[in-house]
Protein backbone atom coordinates (compact mmCIF):
# COMPACT_ATOMS: atom_id res chain seq x y z
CA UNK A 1 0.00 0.00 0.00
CA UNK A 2 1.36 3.55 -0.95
CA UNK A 3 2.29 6.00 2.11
CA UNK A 4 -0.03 9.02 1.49
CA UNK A 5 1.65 11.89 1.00
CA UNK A 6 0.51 14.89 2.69
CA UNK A 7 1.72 18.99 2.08
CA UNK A 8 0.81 21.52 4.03
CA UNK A 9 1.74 25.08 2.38
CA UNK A 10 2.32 27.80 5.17
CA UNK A 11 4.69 26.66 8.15
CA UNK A 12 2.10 29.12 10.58
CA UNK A 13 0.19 28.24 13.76
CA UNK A 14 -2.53 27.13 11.39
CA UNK A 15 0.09 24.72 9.44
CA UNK A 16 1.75 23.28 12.61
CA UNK A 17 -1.37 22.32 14.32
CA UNK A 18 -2.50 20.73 10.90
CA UNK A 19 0.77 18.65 10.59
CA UNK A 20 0.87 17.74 14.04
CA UNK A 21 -3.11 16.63 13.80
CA UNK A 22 -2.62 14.61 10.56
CA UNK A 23 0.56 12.59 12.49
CA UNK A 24 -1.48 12.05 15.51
CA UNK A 25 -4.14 10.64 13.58
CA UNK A 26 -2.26 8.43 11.17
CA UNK A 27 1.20 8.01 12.19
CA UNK A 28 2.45 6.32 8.95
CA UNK A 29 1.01 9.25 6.52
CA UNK A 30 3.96 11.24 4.80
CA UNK A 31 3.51 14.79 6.13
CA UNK A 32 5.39 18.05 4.74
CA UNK A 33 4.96 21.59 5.50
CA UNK A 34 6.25 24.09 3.50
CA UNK A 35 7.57 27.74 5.00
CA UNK A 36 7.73 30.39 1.50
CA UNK A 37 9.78 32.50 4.26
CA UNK A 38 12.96 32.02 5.89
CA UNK A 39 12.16 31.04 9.54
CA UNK A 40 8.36 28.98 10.58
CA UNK A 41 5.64 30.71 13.00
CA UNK A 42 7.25 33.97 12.19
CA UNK A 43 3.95 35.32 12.98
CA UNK A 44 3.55 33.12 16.31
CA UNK A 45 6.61 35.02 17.39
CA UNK A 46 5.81 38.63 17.20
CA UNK A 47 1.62 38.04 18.39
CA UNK A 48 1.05 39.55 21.94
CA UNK A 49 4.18 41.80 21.58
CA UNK A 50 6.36 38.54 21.46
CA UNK A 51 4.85 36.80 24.24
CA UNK A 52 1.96 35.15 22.02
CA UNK A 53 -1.41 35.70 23.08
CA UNK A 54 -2.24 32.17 22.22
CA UNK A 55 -6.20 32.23 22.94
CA UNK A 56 -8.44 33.94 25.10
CA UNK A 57 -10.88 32.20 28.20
CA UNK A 58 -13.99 33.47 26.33
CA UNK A 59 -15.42 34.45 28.96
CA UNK A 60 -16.69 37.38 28.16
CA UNK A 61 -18.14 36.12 24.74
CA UNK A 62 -21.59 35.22 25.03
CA UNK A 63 -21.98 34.89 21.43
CA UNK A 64 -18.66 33.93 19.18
CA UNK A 65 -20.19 36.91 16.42
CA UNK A 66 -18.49 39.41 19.33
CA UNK A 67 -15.07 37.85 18.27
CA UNK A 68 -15.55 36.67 14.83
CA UNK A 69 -16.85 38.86 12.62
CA UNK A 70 -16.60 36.67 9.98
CA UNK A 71 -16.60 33.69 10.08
CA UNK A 72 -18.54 33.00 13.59
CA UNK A 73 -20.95 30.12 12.54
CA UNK A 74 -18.26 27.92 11.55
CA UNK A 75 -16.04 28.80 14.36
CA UNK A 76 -19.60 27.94 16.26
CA UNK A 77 -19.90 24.14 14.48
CA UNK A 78 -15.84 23.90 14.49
CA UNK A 79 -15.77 24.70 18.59
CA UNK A 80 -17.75 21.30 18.93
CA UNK A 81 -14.73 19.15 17.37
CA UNK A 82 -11.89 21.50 19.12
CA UNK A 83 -12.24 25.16 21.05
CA UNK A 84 -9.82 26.91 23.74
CA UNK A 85 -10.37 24.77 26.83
CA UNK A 86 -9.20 21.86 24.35
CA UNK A 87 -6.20 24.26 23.26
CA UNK A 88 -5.58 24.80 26.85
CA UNK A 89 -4.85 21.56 27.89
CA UNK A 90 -3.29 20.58 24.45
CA UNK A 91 -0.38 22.99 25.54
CA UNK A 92 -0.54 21.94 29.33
CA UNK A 93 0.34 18.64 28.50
CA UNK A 94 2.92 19.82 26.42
CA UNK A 95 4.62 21.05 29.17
CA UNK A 96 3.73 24.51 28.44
CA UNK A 97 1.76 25.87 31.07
CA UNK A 98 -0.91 28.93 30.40
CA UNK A 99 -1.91 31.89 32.57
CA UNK A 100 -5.17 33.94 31.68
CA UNK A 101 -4.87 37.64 32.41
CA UNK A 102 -7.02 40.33 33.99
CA UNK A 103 -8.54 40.95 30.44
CA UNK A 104 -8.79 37.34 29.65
CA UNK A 105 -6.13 37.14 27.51
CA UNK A 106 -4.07 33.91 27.74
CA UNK A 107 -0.12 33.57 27.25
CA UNK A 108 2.24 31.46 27.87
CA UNK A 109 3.71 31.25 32.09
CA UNK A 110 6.98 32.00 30.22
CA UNK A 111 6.01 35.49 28.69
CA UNK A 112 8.06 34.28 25.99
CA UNK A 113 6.30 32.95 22.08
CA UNK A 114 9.83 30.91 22.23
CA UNK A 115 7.65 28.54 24.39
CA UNK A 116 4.36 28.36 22.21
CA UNK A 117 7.47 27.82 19.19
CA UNK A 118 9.43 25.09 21.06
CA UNK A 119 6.25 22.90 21.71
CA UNK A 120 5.02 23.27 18.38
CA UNK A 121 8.48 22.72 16.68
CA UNK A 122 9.71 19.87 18.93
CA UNK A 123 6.55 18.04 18.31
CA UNK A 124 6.84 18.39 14.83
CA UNK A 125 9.95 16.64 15.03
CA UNK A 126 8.90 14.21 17.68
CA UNK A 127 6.44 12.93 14.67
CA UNK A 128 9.36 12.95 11.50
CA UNK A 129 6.88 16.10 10.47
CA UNK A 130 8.75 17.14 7.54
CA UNK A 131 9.48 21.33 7.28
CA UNK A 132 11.08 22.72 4.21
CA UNK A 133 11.53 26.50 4.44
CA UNK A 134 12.61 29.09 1.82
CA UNK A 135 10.10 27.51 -0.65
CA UNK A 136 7.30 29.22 -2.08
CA UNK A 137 4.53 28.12 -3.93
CA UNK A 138 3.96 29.48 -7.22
CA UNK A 139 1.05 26.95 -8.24
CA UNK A 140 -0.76 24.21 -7.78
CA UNK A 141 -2.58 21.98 -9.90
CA UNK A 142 -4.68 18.82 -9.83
CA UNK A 143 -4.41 15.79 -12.03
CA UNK A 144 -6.80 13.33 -13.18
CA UNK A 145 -5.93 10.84 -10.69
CA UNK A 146 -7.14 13.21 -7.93
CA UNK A 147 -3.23 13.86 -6.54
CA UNK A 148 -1.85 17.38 -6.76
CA UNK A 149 1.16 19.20 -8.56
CA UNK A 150 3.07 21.66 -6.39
CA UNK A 151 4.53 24.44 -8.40
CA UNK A 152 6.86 26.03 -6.47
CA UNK A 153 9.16 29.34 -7.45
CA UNK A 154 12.26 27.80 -8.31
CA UNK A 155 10.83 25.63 -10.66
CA UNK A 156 10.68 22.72 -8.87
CA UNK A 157 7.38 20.42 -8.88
CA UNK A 158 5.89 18.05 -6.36
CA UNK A 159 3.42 15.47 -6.29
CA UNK A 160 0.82 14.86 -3.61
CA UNK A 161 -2.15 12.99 -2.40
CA UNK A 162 -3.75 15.78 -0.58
CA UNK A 163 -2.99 19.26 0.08
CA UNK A 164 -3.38 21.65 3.05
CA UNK A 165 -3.39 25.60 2.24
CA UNK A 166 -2.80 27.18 5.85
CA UNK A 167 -0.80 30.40 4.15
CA UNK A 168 -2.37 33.07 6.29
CA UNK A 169 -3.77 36.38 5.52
CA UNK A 170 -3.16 37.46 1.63
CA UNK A 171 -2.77 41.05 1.22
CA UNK A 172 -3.73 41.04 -2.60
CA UNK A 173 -6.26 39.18 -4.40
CA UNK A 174 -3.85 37.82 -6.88
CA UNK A 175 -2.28 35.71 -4.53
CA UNK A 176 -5.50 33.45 -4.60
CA UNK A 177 -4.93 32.86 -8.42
CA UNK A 178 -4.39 29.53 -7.92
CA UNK A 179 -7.52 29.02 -5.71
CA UNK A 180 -9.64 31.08 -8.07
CA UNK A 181 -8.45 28.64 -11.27
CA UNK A 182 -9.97 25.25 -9.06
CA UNK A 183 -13.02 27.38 -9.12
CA UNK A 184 -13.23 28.54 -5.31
CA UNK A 185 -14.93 32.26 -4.75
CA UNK A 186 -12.50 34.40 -3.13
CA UNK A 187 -13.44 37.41 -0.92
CA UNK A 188 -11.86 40.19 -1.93
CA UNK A 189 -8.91 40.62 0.83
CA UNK A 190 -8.67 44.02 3.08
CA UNK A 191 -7.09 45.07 6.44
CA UNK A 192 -9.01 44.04 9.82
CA UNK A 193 -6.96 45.27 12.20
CA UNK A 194 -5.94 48.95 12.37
CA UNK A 195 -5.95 52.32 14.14
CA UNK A 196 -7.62 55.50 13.31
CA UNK A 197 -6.17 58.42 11.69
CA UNK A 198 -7.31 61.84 13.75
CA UNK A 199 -5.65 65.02 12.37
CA UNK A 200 -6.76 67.14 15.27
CA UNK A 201 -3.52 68.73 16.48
CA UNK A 202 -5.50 69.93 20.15
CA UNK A 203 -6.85 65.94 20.57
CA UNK A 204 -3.49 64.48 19.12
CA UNK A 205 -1.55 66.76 22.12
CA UNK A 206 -3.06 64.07 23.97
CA UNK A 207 -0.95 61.90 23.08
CA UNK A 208 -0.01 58.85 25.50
CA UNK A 209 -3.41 59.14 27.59
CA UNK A 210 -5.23 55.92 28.15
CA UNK A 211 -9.01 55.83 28.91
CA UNK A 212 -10.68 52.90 29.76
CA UNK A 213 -13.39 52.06 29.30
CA UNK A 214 -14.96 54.10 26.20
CA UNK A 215 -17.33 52.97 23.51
CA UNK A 216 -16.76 53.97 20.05
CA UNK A 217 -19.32 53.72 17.33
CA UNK A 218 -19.39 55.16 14.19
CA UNK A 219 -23.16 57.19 13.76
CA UNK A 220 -25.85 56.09 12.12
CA UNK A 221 -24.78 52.41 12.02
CA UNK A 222 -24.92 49.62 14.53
CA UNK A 223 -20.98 49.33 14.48
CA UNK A 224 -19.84 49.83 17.85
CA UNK A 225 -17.17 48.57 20.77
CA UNK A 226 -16.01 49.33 24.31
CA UNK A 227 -12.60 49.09 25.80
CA UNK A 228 -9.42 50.73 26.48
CA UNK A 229 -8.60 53.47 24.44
CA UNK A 230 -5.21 54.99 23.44
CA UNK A 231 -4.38 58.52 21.98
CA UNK A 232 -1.40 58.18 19.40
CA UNK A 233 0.55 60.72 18.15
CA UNK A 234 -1.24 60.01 14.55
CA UNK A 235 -5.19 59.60 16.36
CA UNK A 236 -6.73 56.32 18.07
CA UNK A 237 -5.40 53.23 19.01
CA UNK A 238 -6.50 50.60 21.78
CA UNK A 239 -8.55 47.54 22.03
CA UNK A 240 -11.97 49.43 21.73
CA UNK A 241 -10.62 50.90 18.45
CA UNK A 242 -8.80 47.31 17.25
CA UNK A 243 -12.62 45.72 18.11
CA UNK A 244 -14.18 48.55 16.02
CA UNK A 245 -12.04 48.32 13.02
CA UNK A 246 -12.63 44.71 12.72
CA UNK A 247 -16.20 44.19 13.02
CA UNK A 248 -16.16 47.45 10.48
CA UNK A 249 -13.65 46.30 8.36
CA UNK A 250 -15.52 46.44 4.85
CA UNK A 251 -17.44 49.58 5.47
CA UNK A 252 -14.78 51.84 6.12
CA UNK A 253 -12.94 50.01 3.26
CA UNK A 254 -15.83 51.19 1.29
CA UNK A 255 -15.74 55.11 2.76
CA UNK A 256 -12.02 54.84 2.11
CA UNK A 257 -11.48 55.39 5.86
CA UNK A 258 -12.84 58.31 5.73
CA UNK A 259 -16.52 58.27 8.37
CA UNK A 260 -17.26 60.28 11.74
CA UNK A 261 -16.94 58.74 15.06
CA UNK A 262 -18.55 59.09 17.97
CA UNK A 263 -16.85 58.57 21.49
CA UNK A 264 -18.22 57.99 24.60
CA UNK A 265 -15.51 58.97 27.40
CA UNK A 266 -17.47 57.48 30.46
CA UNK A 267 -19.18 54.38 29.46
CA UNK A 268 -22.32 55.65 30.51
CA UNK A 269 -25.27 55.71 28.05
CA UNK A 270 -27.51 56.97 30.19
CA UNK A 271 -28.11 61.00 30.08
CA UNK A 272 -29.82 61.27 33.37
CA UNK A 273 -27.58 58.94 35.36
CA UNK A 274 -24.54 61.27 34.01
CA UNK A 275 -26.25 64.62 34.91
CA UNK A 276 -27.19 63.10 38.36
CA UNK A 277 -23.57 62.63 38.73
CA UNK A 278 -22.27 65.93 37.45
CA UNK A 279 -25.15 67.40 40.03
CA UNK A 280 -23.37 65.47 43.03
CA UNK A 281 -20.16 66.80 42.45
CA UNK A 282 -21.60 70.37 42.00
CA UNK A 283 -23.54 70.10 45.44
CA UNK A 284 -20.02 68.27 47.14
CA UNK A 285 -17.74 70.93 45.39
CA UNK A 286 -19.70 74.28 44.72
CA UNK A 287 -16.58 76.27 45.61
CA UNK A 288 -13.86 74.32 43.67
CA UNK A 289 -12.91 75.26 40.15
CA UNK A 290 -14.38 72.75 37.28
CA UNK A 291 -10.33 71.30 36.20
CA UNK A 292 -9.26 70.45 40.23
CA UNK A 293 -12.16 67.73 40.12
CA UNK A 294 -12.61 65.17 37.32
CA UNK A 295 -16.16 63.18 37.03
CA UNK A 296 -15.59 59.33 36.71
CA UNK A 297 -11.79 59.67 37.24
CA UNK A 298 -10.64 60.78 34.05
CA UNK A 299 -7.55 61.28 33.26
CA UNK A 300 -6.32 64.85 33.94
CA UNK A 301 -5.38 66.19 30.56
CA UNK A 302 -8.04 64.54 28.80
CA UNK A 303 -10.85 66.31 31.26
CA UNK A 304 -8.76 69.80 30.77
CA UNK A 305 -8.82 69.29 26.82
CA UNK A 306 -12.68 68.25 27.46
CA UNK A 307 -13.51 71.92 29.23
CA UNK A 308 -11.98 73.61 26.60
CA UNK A 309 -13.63 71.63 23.62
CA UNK A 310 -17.01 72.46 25.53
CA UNK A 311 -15.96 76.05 26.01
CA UNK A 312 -16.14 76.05 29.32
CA UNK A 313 -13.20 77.85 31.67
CA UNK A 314 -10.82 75.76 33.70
CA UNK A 315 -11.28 77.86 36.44
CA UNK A 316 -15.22 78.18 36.94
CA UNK A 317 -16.82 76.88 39.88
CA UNK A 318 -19.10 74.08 39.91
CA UNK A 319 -21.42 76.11 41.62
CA UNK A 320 -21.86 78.85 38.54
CA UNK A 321 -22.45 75.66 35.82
CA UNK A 322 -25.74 76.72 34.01
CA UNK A 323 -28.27 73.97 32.22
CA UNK A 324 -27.04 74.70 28.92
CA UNK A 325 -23.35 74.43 30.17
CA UNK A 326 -24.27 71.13 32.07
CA UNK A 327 -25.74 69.60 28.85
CA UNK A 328 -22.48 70.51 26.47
CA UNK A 329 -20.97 68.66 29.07
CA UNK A 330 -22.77 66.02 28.92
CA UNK A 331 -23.18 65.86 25.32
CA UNK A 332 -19.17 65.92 25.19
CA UNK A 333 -18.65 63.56 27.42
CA UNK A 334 -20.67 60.81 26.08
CA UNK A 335 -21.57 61.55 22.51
CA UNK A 336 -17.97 62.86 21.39
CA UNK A 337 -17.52 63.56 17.82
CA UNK A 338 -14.27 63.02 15.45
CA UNK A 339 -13.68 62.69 11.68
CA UNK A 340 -11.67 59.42 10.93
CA UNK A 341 -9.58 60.26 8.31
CA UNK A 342 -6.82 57.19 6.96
CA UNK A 343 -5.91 54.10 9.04
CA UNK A 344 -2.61 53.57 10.08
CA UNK A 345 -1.51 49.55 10.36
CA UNK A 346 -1.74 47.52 13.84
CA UNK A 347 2.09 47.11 14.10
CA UNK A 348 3.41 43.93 12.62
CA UNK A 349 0.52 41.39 13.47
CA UNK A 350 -1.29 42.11 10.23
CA UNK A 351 -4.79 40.52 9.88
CA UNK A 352 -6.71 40.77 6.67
CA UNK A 353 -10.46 40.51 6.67
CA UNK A 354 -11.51 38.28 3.21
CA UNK A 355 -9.91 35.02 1.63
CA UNK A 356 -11.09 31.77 0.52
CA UNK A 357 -15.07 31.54 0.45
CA UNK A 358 -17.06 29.64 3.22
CA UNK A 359 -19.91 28.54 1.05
CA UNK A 360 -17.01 26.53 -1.08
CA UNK A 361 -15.93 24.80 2.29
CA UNK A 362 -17.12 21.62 4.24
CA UNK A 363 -17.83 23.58 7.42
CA UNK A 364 -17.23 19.59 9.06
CA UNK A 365 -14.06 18.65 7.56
CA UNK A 366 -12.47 22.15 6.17
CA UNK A 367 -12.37 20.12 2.70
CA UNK A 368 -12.96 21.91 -0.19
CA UNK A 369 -16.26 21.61 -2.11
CA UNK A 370 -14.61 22.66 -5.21
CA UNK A 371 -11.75 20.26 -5.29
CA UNK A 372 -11.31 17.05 -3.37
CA UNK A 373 -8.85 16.50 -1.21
CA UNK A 374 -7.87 19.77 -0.86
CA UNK A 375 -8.22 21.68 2.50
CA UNK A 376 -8.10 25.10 4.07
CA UNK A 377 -6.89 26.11 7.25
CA UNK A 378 -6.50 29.54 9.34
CA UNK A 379 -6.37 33.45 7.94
CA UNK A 380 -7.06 31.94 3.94
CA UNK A 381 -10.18 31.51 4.88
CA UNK A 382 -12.91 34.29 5.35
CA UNK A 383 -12.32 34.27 9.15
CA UNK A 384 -10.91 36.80 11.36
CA UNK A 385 -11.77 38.41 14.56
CA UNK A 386 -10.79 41.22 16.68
CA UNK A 387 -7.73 41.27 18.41
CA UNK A 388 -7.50 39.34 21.74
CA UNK A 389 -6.10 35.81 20.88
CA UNK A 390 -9.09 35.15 19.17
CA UNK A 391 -7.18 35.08 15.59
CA UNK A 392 -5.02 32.34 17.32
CA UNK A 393 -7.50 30.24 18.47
CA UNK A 394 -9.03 30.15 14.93
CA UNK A 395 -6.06 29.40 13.44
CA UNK A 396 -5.63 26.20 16.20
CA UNK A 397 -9.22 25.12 15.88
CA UNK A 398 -9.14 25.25 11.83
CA UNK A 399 -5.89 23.62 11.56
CA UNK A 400 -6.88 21.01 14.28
CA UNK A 401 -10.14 19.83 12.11
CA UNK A 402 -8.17 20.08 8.70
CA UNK A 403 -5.08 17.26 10.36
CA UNK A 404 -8.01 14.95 11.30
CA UNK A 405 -9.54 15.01 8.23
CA UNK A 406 -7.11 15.32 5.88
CA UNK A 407 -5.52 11.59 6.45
CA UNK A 408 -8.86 9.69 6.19
């Protein structure tokens, strides 16, 4: 009997845990992944500011469409095969031990992605997991017989049974030629993650203040998100922004990033509740000057630019606020209102929004519909969420399904 061959294109998280999956489940299947770039789960090392934000406890996701923008009803159907708590222990008994952070984040106990890269690496060996790097796929055809031609750039060709893509995010849409020729629909591929361009010069000497929480929305739409917020010497940055630039990710595309945003400095939605409060401290501190005492602890230089955006002096009592004064408070302080002009990028852990279509995808397997025996795995496909771990953990889960499947 022949020894099936196996390739996996794209040496990623999405790749690894494929590979690794595929050996686990048949030992004596031939498994290769191939790494276009010069060094494997280049992107592993870098996520979480090099510590790797490997998944998060979902805890606060009551429905996975708050993480996964796209892509949430497979991730739904995929959870029941393999989710975080699996991805949890499947490190733990590694020997890599987790911790989950204040804001549910989970990392490595190390603080270092050289752990998360070790495991996956070592194991890879552990299971004569075959990884070729430096060679980059140019095409990829299917024959008659069912088995696959790899067309790599240096001329070389390859033949095998079946085929994992697992290549991460593709920044143009040419890179899914291939794809496109075996008849899969692509989506169009566009940034996810980013930060907002504010050219405000009086908001950007801000710069360095952190609020938290906030909720952003952009007006008239539904898009909205709440979080930690970051003033950048170019406009917005933070998780709430991050959040809000996913789950808007082909709307602003389609305004060139160009669309007003609304900001909401206390977390408080409620108009009343907010003028009750601004009442208290007028009552507790009639005689004190509006900048010596900031409402719901904000941070002092964003309060002092918030007086003067609402034209009110830094020195007035709270005692001589008027109505009218009082509600340009309030109306500033919950209901904000900036022009988001450009994005800038989300450092080096670039996440594009678009890729391989779902509908051409066995949401059980990760097989293609198009083409058998070919399978998809991590940022190709039309998945991504907001930031978090949650990219991670979609890469793990995908990847995990595709190595099961694949050597049936």
């Amino acid at each position: 009997m022949n020894t099936l061959r196996i390739a996996i294109v794209g040496g990623g998280a999405a790749g690894f845990f494929a590979a690794i999956a595929a050996k686990e489940e048949n030992p004596e299947a031939e498994v290769t992944i191939f790494e276009r770039g010069p060094k494997v789960l280049a992107k592993v090392a870098i996520t979480g500011g090099g510590r790797c934000n490997v998944t998060n406890s979902f805890s606060e996701i009551s429905d996975l469409k708050q993480a996964y923008p796209r892509g949430h009803r497979l991730m739904t159907r995929l959870f029941k095969q393999f989710d975080h708590r699996d991805l949890y222990q499947w490190f733990e008994d590694r020997g890599v031990p987790l911790v989950t952070q204040d804001d549910q984040c989970v990392f490595p106990k190390s603080q270092d992605s050289g752990s998360i890269i070790r495991c996956l690496t070592g194991e890879a060996r552990r299971l004569d997991v075959v990884v070729l790097t430096g060679r980059h796929l140019q095409g990829l055809e299917q024959r008659e017989t069912g088995c696959f031609e790899l067309i790599f750039k240096d001329g070389s060709h390859e033949t095998f049974d079946r085929v994992a893509i697992t290549t991460g995010g593709m920044p143009r849409s040419g890179d899914h030629l291939s794809l496109q020729q075996l008849g899969h629909g692509v989506e169009p591929p566009i940034p996810s993650l980013f930060t907002f361009n504010i050219k405000d010069k009086a908001f950007l000497a801000l710069m360095g203040t952190v609020v938290t929480p906030v909720i952003v929305a952009i007006p008239s739409t539904k898009l909205k998100a709440e979080g930690p917020l970051l003033v950048t010497h170019w406009g917005m940055s933070g998780p709430a922004i991050l959040k809000l630039s996913s789950h808007a990710a082909r709307y602003l595309q389609e305004r060139q990033y160009n669309v007003p945003l609304a900001v909401n400095w206390i977390n408080q939605t409620n108009r009343e509740e907010v003028a009750r409060r601004l009442a208290e401290i007028a009552i507790a501190n009639p005689q004190k000057q509006l900048l010596s005492v900031r409402p719901y602890n904000l941070p002092a230089r964003l309060w002092q630019y918030i007086l003067a955006k609402t034209g009110l002096s830094e020195d007035h009592r709270w005692a001589e606020l008027g109505q009218k004064s009082i509600n340009r408070l309030i109306e500033t302080l919950t209901n904000d209102s900036y022009q988001v002009q450009g994005k800038g990028a989300f450092r080096e852990e670039f996440v594009t929004c678009g890729g391989v279509s779902l509908s051409d995808v066995n949401p059980h397997t990760m097989e293609s519909k198009r083409c058998p025996h070919l399978f998809f795995a991590g940022e190709v496909l039309d998945i991504d969420a907001i930031t978090g771990g949650f990219n991670l953990q979609a890469a793990w889960t995908t990847g995990y399904v595709v190595g099961k499947n694949i050597v049936k």
